[in-house]
Protein backbone atom coordinates (compact mmCIF):
# COMPACT_ATOMS: atom_id res chain seq x y z
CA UNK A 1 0.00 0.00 0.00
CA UNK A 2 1.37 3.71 -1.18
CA UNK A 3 0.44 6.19 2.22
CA UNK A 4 0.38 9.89 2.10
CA UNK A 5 1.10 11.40 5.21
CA UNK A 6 0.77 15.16 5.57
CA UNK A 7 2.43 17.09 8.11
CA UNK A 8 2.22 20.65 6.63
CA UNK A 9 2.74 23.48 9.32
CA UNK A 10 5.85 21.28 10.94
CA UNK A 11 8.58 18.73 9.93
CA UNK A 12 7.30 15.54 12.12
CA UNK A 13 11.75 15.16 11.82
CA UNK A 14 12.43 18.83 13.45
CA UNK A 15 13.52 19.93 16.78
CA UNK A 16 10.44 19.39 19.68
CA UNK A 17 10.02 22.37 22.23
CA UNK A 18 10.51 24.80 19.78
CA UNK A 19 8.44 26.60 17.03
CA UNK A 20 5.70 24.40 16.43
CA UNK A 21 7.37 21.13 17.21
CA UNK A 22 5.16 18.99 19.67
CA UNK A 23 3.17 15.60 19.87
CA UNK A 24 2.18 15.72 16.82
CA UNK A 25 5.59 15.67 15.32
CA UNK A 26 6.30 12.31 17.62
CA UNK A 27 3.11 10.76 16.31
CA UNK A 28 3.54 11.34 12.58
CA UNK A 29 7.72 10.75 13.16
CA UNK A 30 6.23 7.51 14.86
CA UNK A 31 3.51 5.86 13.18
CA UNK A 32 5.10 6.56 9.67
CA UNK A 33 8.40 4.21 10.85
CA UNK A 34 6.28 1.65 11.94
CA UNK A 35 3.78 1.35 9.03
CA UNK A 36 6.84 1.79 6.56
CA UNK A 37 8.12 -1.95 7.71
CA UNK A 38 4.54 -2.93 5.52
CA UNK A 39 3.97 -0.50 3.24
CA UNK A 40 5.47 2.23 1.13
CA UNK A 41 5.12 5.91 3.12
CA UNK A 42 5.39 9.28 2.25
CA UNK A 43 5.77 12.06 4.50
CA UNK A 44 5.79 15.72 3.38
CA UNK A 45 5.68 18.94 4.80
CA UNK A 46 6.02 22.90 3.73
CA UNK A 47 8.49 23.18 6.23
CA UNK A 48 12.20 23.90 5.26
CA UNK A 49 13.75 20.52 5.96
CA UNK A 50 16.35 18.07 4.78
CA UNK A 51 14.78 15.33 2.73
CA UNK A 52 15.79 11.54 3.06
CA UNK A 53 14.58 8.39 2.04
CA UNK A 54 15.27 5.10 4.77
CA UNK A 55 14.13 1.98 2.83
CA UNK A 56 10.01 2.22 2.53
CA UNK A 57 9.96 5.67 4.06
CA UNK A 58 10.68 8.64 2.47
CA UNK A 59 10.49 12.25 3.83
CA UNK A 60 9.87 15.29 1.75
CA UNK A 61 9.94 19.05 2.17
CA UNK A 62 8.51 21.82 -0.30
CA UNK A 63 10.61 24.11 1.14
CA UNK A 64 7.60 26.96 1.38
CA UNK A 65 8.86 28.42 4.73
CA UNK A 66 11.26 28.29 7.96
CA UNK A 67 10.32 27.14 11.27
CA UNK A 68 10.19 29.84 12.88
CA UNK A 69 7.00 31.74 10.71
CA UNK A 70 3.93 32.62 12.58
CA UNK A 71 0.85 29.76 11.95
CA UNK A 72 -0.93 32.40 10.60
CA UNK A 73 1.62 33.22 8.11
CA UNK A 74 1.89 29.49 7.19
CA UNK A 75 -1.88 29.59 6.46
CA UNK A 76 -1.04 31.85 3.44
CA UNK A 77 0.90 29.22 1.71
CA UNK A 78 -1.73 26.60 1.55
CA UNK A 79 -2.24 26.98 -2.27
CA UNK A 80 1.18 27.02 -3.16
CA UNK A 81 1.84 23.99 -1.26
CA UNK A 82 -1.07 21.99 -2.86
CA UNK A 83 -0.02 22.99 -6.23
CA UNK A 84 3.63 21.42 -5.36
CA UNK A 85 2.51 18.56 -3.87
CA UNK A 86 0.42 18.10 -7.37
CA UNK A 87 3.39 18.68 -9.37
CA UNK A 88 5.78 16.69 -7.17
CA UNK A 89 3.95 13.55 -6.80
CA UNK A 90 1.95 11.08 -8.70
CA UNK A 91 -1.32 11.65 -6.32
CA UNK A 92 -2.97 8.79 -8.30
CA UNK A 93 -0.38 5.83 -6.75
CA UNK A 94 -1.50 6.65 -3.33
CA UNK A 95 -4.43 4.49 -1.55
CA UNK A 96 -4.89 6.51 0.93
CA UNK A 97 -4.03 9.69 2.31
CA UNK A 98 -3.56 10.88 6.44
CA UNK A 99 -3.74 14.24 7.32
CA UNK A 100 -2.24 16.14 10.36
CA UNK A 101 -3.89 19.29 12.10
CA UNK A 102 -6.50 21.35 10.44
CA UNK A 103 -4.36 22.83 7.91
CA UNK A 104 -2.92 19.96 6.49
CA UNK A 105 -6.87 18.30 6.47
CA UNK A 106 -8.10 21.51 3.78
CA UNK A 107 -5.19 19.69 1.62
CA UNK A 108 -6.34 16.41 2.32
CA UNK A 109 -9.77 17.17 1.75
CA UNK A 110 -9.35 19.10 -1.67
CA UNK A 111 -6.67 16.08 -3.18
CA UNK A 112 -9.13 13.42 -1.91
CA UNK A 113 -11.91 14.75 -3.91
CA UNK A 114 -9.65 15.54 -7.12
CA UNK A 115 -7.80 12.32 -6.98
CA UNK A 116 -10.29 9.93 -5.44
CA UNK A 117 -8.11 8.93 -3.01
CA UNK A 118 -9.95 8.19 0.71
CA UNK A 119 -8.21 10.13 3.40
CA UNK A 120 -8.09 9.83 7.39
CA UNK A 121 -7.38 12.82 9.96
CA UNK A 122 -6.28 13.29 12.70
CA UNK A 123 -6.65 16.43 14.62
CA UNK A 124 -3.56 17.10 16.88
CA UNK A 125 -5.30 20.49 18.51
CA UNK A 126 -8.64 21.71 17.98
CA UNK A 127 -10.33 25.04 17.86
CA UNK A 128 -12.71 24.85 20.28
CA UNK A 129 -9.83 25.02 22.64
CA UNK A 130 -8.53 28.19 21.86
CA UNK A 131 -9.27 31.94 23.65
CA UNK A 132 -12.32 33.48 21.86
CA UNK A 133 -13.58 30.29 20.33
CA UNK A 134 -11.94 30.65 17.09
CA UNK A 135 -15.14 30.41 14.38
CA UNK A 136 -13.12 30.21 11.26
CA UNK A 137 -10.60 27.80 12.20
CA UNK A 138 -13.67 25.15 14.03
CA UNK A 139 -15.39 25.83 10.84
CA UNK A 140 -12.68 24.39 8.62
CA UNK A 141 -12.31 21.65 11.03
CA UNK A 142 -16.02 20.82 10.89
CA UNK A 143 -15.64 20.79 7.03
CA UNK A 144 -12.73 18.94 6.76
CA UNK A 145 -14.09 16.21 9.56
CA UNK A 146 -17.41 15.91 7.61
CA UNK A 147 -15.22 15.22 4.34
CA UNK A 148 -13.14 12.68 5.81
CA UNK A 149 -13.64 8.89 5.59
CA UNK A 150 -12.53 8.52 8.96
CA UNK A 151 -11.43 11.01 12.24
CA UNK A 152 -8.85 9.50 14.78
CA UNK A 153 -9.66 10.89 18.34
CA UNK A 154 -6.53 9.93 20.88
CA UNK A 155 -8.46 9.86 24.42
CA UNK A 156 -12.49 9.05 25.39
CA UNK A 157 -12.52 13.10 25.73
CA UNK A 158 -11.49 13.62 22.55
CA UNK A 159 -14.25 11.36 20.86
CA UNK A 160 -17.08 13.35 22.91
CA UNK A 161 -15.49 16.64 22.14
CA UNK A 162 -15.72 15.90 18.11
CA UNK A 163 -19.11 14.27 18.17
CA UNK A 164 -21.01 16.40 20.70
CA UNK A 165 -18.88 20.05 19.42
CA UNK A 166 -18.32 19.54 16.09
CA UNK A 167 -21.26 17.09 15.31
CA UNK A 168 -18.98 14.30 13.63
CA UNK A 169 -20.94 11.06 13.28
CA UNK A 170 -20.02 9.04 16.03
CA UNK A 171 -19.33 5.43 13.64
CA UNK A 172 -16.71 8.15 11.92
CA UNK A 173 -14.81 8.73 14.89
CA UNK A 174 -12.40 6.20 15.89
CA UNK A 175 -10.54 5.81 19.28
CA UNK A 176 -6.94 5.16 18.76
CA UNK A 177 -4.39 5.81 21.24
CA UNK A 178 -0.95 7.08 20.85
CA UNK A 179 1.86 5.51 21.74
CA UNK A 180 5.43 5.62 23.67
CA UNK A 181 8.74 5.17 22.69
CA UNK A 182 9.85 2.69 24.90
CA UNK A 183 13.31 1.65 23.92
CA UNK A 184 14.35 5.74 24.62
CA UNK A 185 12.10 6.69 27.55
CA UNK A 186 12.80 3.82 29.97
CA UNK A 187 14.36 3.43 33.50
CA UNK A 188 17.98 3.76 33.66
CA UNK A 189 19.16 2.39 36.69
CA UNK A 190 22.55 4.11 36.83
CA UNK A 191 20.75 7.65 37.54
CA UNK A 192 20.02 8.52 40.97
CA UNK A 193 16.97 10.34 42.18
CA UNK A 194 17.15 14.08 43.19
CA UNK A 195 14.58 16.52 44.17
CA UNK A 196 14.09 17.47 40.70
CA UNK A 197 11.00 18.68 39.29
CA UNK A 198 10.11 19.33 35.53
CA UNK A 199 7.63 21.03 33.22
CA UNK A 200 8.05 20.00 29.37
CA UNK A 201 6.61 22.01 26.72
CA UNK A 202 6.58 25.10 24.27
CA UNK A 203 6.67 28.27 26.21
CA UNK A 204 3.59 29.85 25.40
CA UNK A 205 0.71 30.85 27.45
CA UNK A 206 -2.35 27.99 26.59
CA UNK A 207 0.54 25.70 28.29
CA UNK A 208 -0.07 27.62 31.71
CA UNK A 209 3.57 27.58 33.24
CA UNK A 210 2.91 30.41 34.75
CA UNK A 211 0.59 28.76 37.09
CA UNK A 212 3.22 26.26 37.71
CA UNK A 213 5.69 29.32 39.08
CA UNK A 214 3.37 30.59 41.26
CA UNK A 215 2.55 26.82 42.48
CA UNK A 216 6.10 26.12 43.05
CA UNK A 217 6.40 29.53 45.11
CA UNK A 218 3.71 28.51 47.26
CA UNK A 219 4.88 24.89 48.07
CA UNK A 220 8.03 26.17 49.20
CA UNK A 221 7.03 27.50 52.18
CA UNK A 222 6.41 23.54 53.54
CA UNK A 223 9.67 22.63 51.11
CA UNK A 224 12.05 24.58 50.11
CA UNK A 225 14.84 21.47 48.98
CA UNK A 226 13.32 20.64 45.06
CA UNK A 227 14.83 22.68 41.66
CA UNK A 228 11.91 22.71 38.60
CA UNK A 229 13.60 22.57 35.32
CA UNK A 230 11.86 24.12 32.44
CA UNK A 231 12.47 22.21 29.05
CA UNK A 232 10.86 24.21 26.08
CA UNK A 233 11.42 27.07 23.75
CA UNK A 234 9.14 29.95 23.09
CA UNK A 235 6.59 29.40 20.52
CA UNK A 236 3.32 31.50 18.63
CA UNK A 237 3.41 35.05 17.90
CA UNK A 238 3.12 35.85 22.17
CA UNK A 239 5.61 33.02 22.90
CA UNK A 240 8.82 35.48 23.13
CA UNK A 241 6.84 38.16 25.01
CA UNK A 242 5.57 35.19 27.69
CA UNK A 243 9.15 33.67 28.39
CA UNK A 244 10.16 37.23 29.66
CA UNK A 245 7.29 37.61 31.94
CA UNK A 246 7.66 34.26 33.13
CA UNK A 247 11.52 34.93 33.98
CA UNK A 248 10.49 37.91 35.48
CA UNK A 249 8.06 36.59 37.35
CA UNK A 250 10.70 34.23 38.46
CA UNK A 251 12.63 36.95 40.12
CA UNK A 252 9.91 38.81 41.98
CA UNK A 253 8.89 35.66 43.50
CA UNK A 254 12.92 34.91 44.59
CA UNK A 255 12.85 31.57 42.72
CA UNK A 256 15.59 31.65 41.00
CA UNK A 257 17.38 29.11 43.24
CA UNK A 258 14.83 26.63 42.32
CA UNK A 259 13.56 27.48 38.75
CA UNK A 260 15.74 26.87 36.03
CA UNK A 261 14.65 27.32 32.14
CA UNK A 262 16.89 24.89 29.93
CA UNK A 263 15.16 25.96 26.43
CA UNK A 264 14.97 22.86 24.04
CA UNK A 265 16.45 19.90 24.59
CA UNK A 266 16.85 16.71 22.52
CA UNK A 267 14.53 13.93 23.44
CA UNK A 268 17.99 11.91 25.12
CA UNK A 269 18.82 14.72 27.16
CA UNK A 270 15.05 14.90 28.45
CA UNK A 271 14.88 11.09 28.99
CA UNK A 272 18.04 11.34 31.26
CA UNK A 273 16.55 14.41 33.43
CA UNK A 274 13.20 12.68 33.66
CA UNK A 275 15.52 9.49 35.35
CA UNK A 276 16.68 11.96 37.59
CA UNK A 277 13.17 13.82 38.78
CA UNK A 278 10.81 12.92 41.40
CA UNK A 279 7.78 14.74 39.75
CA UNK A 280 6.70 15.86 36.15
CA UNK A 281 4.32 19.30 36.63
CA UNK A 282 1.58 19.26 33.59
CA UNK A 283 0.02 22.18 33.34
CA UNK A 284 -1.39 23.02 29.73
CA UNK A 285 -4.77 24.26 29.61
CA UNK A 286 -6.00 21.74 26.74
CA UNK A 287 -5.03 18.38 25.18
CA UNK A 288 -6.25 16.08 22.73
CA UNK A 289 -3.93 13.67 24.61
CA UNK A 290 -0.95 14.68 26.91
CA UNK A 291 2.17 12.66 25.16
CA UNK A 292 4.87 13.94 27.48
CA UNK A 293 2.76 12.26 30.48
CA UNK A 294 2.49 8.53 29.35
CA UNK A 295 6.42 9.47 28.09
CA UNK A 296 7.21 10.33 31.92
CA UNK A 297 5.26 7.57 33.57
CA UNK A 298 7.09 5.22 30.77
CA UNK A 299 10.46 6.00 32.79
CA UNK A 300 8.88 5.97 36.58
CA UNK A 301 8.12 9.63 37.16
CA UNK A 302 4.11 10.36 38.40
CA UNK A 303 2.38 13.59 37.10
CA UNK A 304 0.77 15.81 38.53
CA UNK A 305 -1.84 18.05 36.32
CA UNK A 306 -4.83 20.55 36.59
CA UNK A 307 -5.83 20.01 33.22
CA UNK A 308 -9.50 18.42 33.47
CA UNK A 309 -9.72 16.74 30.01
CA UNK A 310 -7.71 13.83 28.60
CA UNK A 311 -5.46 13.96 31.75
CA UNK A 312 -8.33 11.98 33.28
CA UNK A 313 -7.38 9.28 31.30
CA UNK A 314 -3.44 9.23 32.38
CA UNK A 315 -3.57 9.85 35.59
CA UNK A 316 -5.09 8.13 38.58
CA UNK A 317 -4.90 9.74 42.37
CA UNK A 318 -2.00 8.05 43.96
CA UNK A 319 -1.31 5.50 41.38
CA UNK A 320 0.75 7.07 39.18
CA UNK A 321 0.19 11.20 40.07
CA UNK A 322 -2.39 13.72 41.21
CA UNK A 323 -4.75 15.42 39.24
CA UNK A 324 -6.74 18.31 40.68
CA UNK A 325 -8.82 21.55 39.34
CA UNK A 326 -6.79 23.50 41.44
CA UNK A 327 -3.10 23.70 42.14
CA UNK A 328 -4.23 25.17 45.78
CA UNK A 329 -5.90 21.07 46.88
CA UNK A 330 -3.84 20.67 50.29
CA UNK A 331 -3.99 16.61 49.02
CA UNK A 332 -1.36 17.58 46.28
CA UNK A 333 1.13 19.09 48.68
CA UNK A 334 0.49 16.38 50.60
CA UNK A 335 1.00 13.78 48.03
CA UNK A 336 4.37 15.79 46.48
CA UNK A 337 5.38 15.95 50.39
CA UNK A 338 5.43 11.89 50.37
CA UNK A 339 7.01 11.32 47.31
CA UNK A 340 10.22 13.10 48.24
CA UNK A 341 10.58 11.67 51.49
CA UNK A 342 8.81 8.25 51.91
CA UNK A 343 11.07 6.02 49.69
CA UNK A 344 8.67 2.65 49.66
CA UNK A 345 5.78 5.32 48.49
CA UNK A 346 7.86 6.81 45.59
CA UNK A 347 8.36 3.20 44.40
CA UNK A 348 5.15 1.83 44.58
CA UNK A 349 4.01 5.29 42.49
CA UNK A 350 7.17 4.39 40.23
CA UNK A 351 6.26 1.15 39.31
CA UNK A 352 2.87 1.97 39.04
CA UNK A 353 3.65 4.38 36.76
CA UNK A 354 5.94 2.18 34.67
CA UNK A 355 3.09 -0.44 34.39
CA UNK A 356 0.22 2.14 33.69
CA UNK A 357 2.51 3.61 30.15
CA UNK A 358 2.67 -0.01 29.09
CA UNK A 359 -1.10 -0.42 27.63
CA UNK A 360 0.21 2.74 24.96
CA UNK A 361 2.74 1.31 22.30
CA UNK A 362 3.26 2.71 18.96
CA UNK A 363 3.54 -0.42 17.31
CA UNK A 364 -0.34 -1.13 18.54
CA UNK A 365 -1.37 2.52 17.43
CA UNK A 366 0.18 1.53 13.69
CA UNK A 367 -1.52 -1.55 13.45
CA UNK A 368 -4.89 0.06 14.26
CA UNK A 369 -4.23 2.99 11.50
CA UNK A 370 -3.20 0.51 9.18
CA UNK A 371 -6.75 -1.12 9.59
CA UNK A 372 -8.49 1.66 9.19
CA UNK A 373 -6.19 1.62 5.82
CA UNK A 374 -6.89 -1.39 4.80
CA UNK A 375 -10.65 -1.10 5.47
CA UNK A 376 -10.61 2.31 2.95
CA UNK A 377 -8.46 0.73 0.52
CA UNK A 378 -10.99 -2.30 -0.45
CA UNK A 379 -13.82 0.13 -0.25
C-alpha cells in the first residue's frame, strides 16, 4: 500500500520544544516508521527541511517556509503547497491519504476529492480550545471532519469533544491511542533520584507555566529542597513576550534558586533528566492527549496536572500522580510531600507508573491505523 502522510505546518523530523514542534511531530515521526516496515510511506511537509529516504519511508519538504514563521503566516501558503505537492507527486499511486492538524486536512480534503483517493485525519489540537472560540478555524475543522472517511480521536474526551462540538458522526470517529517510545524513555538504573522537578513544553501561554511558578512559590514555604527545570522554547506570535514575563516573574517571586529554564532539549537529554526527577508538573490548559505524560510515567516519574480533560485518562490519584482543578488542593502538597521523602511510596508510584505507560505502544497505534487503511483501501 502507497500512504500519504501530511504534516504541513511542521517537519514531524524537526527539533520538539521549539516553534511548532510537539506531539504531533512524535506521532507522525512515529507511526510513519512503523507502518513503513509494511507499506510504502510518504511524509511531506512545507516546512524547510532536509529530505531523506530510509528503505520504505521517504520524507519530503517543499521548502515553502522556515520554522520559525507565525501559523498564521503558514496559512497563506496553503495553495502554493497543494499545487507542489500536485506537481511533485503522482497523487494517483496513493491508496490513501492521512492528514495532520486542520491545515494539512483543507489539503487532504481538496486532493481526496480531485484524486479519489480516501483520506483519514487526525486532529492534533482543535479550535474549540482556543481563547475566543476561534469560528473560522472550528469551521474548517467541521468541514474537513465531515469530508473525511474517517477522524482518529486519541483519548475518550477527545471522541465526545468531536461528536457532541463539532457534530462528527459518532461510527466516523475512531478511538486510537498514541503511543510511547519505549526503547528511549525507559528506567535507567545508573541515575540517581534528586529533588528534581520538571515542566516539558513550548513556552507559550495555553501551556499555563505560569501557574506552575506561582505553584512552586507557594509549596516552598512547607519545602524549600526541590529545583523545577523548564524544558521548552518559546513558541506562537506571544511566545517570546511570555518567556520574559515568566523569567520575570521568576525573580519577583525569589525563585531563582529553584527554577531553572533549559530551552529545548533533545529527546535523550530529556529522557536522562526525567531518570533523575521525582515529579513531572503538567500544566497546559487543553489536550487532545498529553504525550509527554504517558512518556514520563514510561520511565517511573508520576504527574501531577490541573488540566480536566484527557489527563483523566493518564492519571489516577496516587497510582501514578495527582490530578486536581486547582493547584491550591492541600492533598497535592500532601501527596508531592510523600514522594520526596517516603522512599517505599515513591516506588510503589514508580512502578505503578511504569506499568500504567505499558497499555500505549506505537507499534499497537500503527496496526490500528493501518486497519483503518486497509478497510478504505478495499472500499
Amino acid at each position: 500500500m502507497n500512504i500519504l502522510q501530511i504534516s504541513y505546518h511542521t517537519s514531524p523530523y524537526s527539533s520538539l520544544g521549539i516553534n511548532d514542534g510537539g506531539g504531533l511531530n512524535v506521532y507522525v515521526e512515529q507511526i510513519s516508521k512503523h507502518l513503513s516496515s509494511k507499506h510504502n510511506v510518504t511524509v511531506v511537509t512545507a516546512e524547510k527541511a532536509e529530505n531523506f529516504k530510509n528503505k520504505n519511508l521517504e520524507f519530503y519538504s517543499l521548502n515553502l517556509f522556515e520554522p520559525d514563521l507565525p501559523m498564521d503566516d503558514k496559512e497563506l501558503h496553503l495553495i502554493e503547497f497543494q499545487k507542489k505537492l500536485e506537481e511533485t507527486f503522482e497523487l494517483n499511486n496513493f491508496d490513501v491519504i492521512h492528514s495532520h492538524y486542520w491545515l494539512s486536512g483543507l489539503v487532504a480534503k481538496d486532493i481526496s476529492s480531485k484524486f479519489n483517493i480516501p483520506f483519514i485525519f487526525t486532529s492534533h489540537s482543535l479550535g474549540v480550545f482556543l481563547e475566543g472560540y476561534n469560528n473560522e478555524r472550528t469551521d474548517c475543522e467541521k468541514i474537513v471532519m465531515t469530508s473525511s472517511h474517517f477522524v482518529t480521536a486519541s483519548t475518550n474526551y477527545e471522541n465526545v469533544l468531536l461528536s457532541e462540538s463539532y457534530k462528527i458522526d459518532k461510527k466516523k470517529i475512531k478511538l486510537i491511542k498514541p503511543g510511547v517510545y519505549e526503547s528511549l524513555y525507559s528506567p535507567d538504573p545508573n541515575l540517581s533520584k534528586e529533588n528534581i522537578f520538571l515542566s516539558i513544553g513550548r513556552i507559550q501561554k495555553q501551556k499555563r507555566q505560569l501557574e506552575a511558578i506561582e505553584f512552586l512559590s507557594s509549596f516552598r514555604e512547607i519545602e524549600n529542597d526541590f529545583k523545577c527545570y523548564f524544558v521548552g522554547g518559546p513558541s506562537g506570535t506571544s511566545g517570546d513576550d511570555y518567556f520574559v514575563e515568566l523569567k520575570e516573574i521568576v525573580k519577583e517571586l525569589d525563585l531563582e534558586s529553584h527554577v531553572k529554564f533549559l530551552g529545548n532539549l533533545p529527546q535523550s537529554k530529556i529522557r536522562e533528566l526525567l531518570n533523575r526527577s521525582k515529579l513531572l508538573i503538567h500544566t497546559s490548559e487543553y489536550e487532545t492527549f498529553g504525550l509527554v505524560a504517558i512518556e514520563a510515567h514510561s520511565v517511573g516519574v508520576p504527574v501531577i496536572s490541573i488540566n480536566q480533560g484527557s489527563l483523566k485518562e493518564i492519571i489516577d490519584n496516587n497510582i501514578n500522580g495527582y490530578i486536581t482543578e486547582s493547584f491550591n488542593d492541600p492533598h497535592l502538597n500532601e501527596f508531592i510531600l510523600k514522594i520526596l521523602n517516603d522512599d517505599k511510596f515513591a516506588d510503589y508510584i514508580s512502578k505503578s507508573a511504569i506499568n500504567s505507560a505499558k497499555k500505549y505502544d506505537w507499534k499497537d497505534t500503527s496496526e490500528k491505523l493501518n486497519l483503518l487503511y486497509q478497510e478504505l483501501k478495499l472500499r
